[in-house]
Structures are given as C-alpha cells and as structure tokens.
PDB file of N, CA and C in Angstrom:
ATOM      1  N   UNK A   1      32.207 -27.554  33.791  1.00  0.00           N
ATOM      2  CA  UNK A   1      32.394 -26.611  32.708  1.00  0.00           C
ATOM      3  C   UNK A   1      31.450 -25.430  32.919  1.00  0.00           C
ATOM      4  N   UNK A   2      31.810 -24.194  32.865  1.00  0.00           N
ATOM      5  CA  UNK A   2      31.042 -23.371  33.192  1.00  0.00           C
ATOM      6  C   UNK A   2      30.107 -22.463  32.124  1.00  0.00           C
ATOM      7  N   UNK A   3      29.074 -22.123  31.788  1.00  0.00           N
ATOM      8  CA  UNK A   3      28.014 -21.566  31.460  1.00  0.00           C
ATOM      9  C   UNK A   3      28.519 -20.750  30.399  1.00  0.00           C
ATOM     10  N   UNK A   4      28.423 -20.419  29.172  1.00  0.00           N
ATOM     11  CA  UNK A   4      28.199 -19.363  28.466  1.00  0.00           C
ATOM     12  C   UNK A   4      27.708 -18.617  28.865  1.00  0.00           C
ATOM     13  N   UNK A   5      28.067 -17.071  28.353  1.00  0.00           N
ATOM     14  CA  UNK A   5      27.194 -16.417  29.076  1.00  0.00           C
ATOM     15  C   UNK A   5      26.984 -15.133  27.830  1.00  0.00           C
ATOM     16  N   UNK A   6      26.058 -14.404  27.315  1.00  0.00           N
ATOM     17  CA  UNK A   6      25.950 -13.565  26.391  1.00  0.00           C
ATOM     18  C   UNK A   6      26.452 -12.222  27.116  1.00  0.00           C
ATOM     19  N   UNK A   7      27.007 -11.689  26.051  1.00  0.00           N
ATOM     20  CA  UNK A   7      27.632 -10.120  26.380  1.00  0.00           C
ATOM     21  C   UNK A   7      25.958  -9.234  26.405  1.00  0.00           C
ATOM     22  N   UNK A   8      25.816  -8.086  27.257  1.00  0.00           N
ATOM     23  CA  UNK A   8      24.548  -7.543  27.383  1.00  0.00           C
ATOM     24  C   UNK A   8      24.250  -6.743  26.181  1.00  0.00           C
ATOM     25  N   UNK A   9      23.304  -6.324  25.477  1.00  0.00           N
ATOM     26  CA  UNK A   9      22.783  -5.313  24.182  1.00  0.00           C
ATOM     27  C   UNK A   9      23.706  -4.094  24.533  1.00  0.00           C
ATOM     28  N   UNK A  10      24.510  -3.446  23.715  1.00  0.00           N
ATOM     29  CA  UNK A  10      24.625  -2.334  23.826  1.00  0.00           C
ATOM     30  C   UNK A  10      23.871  -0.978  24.271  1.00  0.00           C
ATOM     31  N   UNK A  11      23.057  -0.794  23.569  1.00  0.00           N
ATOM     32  CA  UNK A  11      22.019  -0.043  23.807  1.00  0.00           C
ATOM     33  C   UNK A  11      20.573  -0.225  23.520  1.00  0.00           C
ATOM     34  N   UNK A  12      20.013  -0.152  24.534  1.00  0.00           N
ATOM     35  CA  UNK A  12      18.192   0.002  23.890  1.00  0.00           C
ATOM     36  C   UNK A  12      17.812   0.439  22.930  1.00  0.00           C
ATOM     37  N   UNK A  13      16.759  -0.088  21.925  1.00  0.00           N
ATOM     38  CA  UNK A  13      16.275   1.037  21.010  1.00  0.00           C
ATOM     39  C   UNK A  13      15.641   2.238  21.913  1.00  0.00           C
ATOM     40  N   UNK A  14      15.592   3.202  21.192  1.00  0.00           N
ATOM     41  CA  UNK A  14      14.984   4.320  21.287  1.00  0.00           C
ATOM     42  C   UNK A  14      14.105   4.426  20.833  1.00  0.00           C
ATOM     43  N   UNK A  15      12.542   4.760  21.883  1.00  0.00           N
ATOM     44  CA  UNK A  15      11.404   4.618  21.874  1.00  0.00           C
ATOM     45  C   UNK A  15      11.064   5.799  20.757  1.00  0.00           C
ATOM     46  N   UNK A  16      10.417   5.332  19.471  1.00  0.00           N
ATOM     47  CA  UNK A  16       9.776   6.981  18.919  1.00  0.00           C
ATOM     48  C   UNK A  16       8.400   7.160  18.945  1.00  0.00           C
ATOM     49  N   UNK A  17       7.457   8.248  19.020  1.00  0.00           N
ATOM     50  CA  UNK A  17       6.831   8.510  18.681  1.00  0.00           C
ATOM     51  C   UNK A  17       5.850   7.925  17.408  1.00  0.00           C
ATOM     52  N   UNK A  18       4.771   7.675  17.513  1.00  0.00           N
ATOM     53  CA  UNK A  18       4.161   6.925  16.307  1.00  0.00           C
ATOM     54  C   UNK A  18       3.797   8.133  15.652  1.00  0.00           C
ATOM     55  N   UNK A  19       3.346   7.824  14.238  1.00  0.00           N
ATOM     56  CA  UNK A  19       3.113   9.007  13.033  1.00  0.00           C
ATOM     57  C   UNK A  19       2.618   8.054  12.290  1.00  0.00           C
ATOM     58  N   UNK A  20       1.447   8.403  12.156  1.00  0.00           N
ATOM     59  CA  UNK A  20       0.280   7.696  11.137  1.00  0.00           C
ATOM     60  C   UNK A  20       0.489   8.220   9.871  1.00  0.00           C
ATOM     61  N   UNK A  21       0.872   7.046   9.209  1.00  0.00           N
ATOM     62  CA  UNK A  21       0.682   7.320   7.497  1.00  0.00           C
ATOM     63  C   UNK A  21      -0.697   7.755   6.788  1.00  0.00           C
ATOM     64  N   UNK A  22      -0.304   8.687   5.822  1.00  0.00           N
ATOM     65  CA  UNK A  22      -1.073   9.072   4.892  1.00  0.00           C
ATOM     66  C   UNK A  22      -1.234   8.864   3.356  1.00  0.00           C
ATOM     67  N   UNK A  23      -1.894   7.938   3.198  1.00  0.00           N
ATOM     68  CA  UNK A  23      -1.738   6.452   1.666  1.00  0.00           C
ATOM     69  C   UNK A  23      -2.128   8.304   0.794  1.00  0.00           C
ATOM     70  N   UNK A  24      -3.523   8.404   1.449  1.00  0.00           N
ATOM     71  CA  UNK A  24      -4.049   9.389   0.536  1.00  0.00           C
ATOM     72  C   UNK A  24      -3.456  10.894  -0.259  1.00  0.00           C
ATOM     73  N   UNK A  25      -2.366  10.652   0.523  1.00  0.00           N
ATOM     74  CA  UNK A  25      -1.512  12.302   0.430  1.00  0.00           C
ATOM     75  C   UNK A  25      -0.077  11.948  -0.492  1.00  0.00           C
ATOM     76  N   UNK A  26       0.116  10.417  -0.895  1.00  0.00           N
ATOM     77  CA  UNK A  26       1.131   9.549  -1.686  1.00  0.00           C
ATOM     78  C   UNK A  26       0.891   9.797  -3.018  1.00  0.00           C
ATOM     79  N   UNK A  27       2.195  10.351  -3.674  1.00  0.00           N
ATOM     80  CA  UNK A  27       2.065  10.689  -5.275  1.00  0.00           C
ATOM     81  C   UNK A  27       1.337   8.966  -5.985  1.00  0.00           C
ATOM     82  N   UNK A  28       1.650   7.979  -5.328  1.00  0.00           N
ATOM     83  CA  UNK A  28       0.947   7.152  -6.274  1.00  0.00           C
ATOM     84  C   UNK A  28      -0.349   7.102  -6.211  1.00  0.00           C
ATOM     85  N   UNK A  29      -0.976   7.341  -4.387  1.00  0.00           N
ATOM     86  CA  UNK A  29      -2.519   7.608  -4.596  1.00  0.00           C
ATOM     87  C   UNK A  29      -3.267   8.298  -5.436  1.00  0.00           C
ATOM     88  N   UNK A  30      -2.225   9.803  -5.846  1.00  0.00           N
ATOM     89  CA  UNK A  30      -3.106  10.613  -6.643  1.00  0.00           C
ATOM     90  C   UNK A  30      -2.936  10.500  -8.386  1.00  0.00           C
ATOM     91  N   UNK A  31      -1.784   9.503  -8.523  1.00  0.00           N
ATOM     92  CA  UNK A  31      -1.898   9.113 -10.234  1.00  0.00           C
ATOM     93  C   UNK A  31      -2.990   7.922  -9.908  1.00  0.00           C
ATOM     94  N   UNK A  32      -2.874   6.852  -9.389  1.00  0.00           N
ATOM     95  CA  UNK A  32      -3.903   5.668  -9.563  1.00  0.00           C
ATOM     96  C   UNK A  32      -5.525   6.729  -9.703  1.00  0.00           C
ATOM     97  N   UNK A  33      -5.684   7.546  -8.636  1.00  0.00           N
ATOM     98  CA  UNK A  33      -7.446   8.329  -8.691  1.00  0.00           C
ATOM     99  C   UNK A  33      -6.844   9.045  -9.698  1.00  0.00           C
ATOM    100  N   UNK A  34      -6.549  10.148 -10.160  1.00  0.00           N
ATOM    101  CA  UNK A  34      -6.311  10.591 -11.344  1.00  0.00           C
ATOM    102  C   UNK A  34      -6.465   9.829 -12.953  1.00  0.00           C
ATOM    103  N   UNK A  35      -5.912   8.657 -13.058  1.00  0.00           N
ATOM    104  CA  UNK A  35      -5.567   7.872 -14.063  1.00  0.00           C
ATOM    105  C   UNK A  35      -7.177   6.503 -13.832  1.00  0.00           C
ATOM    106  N   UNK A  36      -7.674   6.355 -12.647  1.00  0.00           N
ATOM    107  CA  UNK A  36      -8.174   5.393 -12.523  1.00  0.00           C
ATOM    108  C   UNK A  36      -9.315   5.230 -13.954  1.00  0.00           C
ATOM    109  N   UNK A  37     -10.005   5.567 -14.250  1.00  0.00           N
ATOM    110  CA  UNK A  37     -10.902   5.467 -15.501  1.00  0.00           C
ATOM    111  C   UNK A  37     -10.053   4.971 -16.490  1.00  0.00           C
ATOM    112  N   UNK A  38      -9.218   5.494 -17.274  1.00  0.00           N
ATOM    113  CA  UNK A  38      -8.258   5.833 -18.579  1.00  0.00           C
ATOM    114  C   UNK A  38      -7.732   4.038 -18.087  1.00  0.00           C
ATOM    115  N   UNK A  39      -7.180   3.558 -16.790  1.00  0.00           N
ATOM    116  CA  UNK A  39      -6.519   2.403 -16.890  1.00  0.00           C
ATOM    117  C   UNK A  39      -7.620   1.432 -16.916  1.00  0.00           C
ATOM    118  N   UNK A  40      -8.828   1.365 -16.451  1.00  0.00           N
ATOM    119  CA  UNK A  40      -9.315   0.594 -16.295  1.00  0.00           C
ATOM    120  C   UNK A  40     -10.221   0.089 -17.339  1.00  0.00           C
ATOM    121  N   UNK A  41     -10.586   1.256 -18.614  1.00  0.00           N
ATOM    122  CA  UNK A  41     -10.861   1.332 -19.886  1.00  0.00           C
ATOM    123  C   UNK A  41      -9.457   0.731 -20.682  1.00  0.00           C
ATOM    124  N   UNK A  42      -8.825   1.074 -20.356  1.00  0.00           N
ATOM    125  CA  UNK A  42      -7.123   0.464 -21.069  1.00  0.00           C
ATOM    126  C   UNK A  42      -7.284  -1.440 -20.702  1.00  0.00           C
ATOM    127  N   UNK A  43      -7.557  -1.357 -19.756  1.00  0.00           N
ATOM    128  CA  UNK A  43      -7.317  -2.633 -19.556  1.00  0.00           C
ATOM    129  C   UNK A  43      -8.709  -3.770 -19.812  1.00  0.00           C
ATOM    130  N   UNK A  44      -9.159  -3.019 -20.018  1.00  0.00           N
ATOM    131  CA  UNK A  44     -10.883  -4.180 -20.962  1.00  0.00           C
ATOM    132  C   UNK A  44     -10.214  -4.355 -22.173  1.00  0.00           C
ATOM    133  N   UNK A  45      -9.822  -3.186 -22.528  1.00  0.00           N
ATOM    134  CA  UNK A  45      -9.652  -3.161 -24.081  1.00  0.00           C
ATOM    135  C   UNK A  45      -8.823  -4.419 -25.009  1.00  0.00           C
ATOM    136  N   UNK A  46      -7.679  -4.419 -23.794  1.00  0.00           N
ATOM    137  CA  UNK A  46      -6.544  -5.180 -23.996  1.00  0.00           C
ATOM    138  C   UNK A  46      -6.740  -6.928 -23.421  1.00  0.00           C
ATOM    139  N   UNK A  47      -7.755  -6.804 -23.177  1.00  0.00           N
ATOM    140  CA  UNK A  47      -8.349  -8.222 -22.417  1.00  0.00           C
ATOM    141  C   UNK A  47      -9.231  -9.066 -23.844  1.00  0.00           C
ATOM    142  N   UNK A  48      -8.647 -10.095 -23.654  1.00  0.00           N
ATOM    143  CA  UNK A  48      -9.603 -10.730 -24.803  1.00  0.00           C
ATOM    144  C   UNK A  48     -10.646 -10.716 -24.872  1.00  0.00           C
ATOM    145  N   UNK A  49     -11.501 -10.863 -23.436  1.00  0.00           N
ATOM    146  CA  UNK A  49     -12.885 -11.335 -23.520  1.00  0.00           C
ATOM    147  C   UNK A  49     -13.527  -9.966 -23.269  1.00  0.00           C
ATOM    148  N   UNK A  50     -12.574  -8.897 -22.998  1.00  0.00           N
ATOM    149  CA  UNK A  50     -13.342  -7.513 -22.506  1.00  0.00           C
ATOM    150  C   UNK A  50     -13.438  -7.044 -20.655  1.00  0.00           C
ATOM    151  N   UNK A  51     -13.367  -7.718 -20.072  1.00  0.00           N
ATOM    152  CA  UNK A  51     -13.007  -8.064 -18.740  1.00  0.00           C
ATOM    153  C   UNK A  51     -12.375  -6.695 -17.898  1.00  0.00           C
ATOM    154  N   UNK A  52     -10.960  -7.091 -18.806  1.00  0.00           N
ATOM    155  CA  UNK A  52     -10.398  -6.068 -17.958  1.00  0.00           C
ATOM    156  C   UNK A  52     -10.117  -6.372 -16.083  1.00  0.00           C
ATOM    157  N   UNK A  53      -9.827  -5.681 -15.521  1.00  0.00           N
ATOM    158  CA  UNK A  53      -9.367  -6.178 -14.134  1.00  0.00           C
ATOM    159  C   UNK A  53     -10.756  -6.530 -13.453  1.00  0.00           C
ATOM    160  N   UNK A  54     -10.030  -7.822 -12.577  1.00  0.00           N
ATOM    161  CA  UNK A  54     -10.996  -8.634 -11.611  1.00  0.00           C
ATOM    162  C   UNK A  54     -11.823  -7.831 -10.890  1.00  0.00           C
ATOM    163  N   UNK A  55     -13.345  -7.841 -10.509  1.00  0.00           N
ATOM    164  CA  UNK A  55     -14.099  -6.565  -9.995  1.00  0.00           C
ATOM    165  C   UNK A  55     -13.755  -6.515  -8.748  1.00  0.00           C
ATOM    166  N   UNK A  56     -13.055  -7.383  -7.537  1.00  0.00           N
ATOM    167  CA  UNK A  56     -12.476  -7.115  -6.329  1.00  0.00           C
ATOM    168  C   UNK A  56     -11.303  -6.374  -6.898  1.00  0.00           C
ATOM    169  N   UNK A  57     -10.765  -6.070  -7.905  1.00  0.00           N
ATOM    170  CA  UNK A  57      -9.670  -5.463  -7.541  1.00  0.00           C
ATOM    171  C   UNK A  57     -10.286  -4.090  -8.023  1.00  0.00           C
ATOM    172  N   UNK A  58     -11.345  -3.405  -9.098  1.00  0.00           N
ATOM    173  CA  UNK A  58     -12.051  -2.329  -9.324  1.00  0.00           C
ATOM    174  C   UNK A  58     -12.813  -2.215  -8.164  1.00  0.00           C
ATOM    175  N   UNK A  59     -13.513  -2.751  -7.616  1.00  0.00           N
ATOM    176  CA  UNK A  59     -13.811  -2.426  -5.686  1.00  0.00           C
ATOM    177  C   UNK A  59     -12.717  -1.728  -5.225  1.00  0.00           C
ATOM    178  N   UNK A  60     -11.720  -2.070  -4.960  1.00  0.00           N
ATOM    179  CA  UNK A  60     -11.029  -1.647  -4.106  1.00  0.00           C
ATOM    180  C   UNK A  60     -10.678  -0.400  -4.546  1.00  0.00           C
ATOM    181  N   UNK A  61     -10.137  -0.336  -6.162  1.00  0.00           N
ATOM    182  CA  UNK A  61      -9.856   0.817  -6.309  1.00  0.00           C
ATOM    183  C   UNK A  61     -11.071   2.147  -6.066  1.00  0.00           C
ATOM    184  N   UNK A  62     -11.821   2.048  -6.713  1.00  0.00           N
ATOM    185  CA  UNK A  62     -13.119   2.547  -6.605  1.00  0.00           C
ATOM    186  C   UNK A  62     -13.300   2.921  -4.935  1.00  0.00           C
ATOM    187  N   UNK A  63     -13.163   2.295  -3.715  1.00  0.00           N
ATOM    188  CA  UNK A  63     -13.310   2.595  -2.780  1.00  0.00           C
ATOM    189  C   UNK A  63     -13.228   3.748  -2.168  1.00  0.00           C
ATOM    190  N   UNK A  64     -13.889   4.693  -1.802  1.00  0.00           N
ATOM    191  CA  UNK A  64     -13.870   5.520  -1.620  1.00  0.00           C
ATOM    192  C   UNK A  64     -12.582   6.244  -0.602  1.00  0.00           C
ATOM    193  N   UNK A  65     -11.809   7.528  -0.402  1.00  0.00           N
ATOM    194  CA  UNK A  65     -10.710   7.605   0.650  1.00  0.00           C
ATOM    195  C   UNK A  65     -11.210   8.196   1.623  1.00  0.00           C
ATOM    196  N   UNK A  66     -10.336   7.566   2.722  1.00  0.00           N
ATOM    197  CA  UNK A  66     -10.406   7.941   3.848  1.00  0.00           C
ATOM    198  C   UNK A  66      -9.770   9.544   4.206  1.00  0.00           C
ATOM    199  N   UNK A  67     -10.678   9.966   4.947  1.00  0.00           N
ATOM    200  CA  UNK A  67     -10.313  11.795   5.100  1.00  0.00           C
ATOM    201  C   UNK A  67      -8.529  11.235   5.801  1.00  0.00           C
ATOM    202  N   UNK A  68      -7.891  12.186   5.450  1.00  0.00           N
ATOM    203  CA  UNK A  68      -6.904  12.567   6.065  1.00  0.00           C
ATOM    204  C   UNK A  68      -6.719  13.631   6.936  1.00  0.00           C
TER     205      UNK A  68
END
C-alpha cells in the first residue's frame, strides 16, 4: 500500500518587518495616567475596609513609562 503523501503549502508566509509597539502612545495609556488618582481614590472609597486596589497592582500602575 503506498504512502500518503501531503499536497505542498501553497505559499510561504511573507516575511515582515518588525515594528515595536508603543503601550505609551495608546488612548488607554493616556486615560489610565490621566484618570489614575480619581480611580484609585474611587476605589478605596468603595472598598469596605478602605483598601482599594492590591498595592502590586498600584505599583504597576504608578510605574513609571518608558520613553518612546
């Protein structure tokens, strides 16, 4: 009985060029830094114990940006 055999890929992908993203230049980057205080006061408030978001996750935001 003889071998299967696969039909070959049509075509190769086409190699592109890489292009580095820019988080910092993203309409949501600049409402989260814009808004960051106002939510993070919003969100103690609304916390039972006063809390508000986990401090690894205010780290991160808080983190300073990287130049673009």
């Amino acid at each position: 009985m003889p071998a299967a055999t696969c039909p070959p890929p049509a075509t190769a992908p086409s190699a592109r060029a890489y292009r580095p993203r820019r988080p910092a230049a993203s309409l949501l980057h600049e409402v989260v830094r814009t808004n960051l205080e106002t939510r993070l006061a919003g969100a103690a408030a609304r916390d039972e114990y006063g809390r508000g978001v986990p401090l690894h996750v205010e780290a991160a935001l808080r983190k300073p940006r990287e130049p673009s």
